[in-house]
C-alpha atoms as a PDB file:
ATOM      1  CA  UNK A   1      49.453 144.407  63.931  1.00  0.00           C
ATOM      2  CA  UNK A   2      52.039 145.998  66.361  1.00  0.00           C
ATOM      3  CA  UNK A   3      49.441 146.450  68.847  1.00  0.00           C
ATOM      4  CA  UNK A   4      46.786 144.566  68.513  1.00  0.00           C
ATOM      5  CA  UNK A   5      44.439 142.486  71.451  1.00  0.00           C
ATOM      6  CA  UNK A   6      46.622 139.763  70.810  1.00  0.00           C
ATOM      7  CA  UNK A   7      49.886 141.397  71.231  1.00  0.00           C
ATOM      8  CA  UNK A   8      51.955 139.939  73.891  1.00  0.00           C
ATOM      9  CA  UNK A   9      55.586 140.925  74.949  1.00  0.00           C
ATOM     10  CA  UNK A  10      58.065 139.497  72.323  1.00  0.00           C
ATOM     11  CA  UNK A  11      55.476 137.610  71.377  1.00  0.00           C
ATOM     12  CA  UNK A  12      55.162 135.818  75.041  1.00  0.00           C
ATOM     13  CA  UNK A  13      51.656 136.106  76.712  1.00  0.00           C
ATOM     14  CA  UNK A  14      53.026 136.113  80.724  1.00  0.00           C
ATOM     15  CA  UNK A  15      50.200 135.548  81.776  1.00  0.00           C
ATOM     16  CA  UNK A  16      49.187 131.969  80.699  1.00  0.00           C
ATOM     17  CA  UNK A  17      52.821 131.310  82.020  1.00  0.00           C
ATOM     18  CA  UNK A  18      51.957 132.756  84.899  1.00  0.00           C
ATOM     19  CA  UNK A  19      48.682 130.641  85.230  1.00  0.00           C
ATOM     20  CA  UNK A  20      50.751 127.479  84.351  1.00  0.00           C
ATOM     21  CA  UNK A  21      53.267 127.611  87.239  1.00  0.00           C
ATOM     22  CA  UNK A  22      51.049 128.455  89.420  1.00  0.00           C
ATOM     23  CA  UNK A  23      48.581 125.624  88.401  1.00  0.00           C
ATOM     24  CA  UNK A  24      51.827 123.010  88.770  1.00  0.00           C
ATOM     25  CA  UNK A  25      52.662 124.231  92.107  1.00  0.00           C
ATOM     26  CA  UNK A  26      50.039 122.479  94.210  1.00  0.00           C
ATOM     27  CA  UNK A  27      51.068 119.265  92.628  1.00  0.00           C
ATOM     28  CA  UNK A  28      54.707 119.378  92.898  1.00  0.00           C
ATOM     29  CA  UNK A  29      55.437 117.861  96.470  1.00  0.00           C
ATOM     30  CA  UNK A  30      53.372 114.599  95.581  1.00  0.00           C
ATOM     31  CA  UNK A  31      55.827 114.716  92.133  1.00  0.00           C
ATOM     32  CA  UNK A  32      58.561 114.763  93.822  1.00  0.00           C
ATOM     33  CA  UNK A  33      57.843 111.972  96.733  1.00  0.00           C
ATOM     34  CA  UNK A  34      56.612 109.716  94.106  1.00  0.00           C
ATOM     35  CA  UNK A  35      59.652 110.102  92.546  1.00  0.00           C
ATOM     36  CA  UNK A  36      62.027 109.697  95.138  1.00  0.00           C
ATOM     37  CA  UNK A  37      59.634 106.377  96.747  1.00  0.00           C
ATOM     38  CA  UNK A  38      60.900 103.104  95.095  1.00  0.00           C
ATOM     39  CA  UNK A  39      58.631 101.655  93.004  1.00  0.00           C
ATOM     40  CA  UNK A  40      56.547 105.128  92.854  1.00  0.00           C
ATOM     41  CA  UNK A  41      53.766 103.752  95.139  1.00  0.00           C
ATOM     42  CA  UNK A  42      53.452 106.021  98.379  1.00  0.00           C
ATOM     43  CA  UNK A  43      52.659 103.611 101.569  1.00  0.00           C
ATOM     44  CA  UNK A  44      51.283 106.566 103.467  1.00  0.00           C
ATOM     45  CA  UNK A  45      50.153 109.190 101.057  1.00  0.00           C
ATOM     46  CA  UNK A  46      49.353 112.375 102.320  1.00  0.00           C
ATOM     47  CA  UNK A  47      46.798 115.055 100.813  1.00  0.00           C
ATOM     48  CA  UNK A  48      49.665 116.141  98.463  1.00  0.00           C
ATOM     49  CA  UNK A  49      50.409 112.555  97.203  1.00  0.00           C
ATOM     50  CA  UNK A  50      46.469 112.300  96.639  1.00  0.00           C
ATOM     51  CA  UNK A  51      46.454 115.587  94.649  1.00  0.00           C
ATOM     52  CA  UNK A  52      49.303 114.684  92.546  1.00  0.00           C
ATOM     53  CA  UNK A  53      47.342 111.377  91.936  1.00  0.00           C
ATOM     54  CA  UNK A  54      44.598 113.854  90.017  1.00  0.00           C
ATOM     55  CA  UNK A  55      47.428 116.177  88.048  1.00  0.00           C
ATOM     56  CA  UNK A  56      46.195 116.384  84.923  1.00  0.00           C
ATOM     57  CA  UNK A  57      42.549 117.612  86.367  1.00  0.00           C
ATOM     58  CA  UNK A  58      43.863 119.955  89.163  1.00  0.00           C
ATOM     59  CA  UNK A  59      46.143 121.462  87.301  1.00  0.00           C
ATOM     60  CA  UNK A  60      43.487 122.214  83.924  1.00  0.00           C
ATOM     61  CA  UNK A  61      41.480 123.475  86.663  1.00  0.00           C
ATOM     62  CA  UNK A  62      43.487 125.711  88.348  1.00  0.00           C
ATOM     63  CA  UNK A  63      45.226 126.778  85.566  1.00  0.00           C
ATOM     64  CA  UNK A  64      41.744 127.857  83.630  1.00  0.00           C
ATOM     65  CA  UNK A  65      40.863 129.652  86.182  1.00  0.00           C
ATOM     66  CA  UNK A  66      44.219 131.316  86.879  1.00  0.00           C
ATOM     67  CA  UNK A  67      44.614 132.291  83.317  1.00  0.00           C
ATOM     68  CA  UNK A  68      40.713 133.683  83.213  1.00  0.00           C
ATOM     69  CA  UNK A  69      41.572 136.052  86.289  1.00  0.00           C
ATOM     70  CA  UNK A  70      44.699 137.154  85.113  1.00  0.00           C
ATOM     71  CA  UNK A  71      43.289 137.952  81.412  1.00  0.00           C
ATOM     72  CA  UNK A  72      40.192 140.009  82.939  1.00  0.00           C
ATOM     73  CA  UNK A  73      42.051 141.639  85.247  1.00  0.00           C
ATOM     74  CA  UNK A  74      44.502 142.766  81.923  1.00  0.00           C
ATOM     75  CA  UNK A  75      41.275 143.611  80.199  1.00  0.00           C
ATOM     76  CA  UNK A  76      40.303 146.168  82.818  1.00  0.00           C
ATOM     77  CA  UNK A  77      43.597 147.920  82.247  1.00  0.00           C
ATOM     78  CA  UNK A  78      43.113 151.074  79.930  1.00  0.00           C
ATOM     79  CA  UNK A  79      45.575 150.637  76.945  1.00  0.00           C
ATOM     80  CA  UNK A  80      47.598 154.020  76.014  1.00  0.00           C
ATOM     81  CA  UNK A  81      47.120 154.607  72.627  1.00  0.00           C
ATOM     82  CA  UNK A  82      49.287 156.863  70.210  1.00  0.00           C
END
């Protein structure tokens, strides 16, 4: 269907996009200083290098509850019909 619930723009749901860059953001700075330290191993690691040490769970976490927001919030929006 053209227009059904599970309709998304060119068949691209933003949102979950959306939810995933903003889920990677928080992590990025500890990315990139473990990438640019020799070795990888961060002598003095800040909060950011202690975040990025727990990637995989902040950003499930964040992202979840990103993309659960942004999908209610679409849900309250009144569709035009035709």
């Amino acid at each position: 269907r053209e227009q059904g619930a599970y309709t998304y723009d060119r068949g691209v749901n933003w949102r979950a996009v959306g939810a995933f860059a903003i889920a990677i953001l928080p992590v990025v700075p500890g990315f990139v200083r473990a990438v640019t330290t020799p070795g990888g191993a961060v002598a003095d690691p800040t909060f950011f290098d202690r975040l990025y040490a727990y990637a995989w769970f902040v950003t499930f976490g964040l992202s979840f509850v990103v993309y659960l927001a942004l999908m209610r919030r679409a849900s309250d929006v009144p569709k035009a019909t035709a």
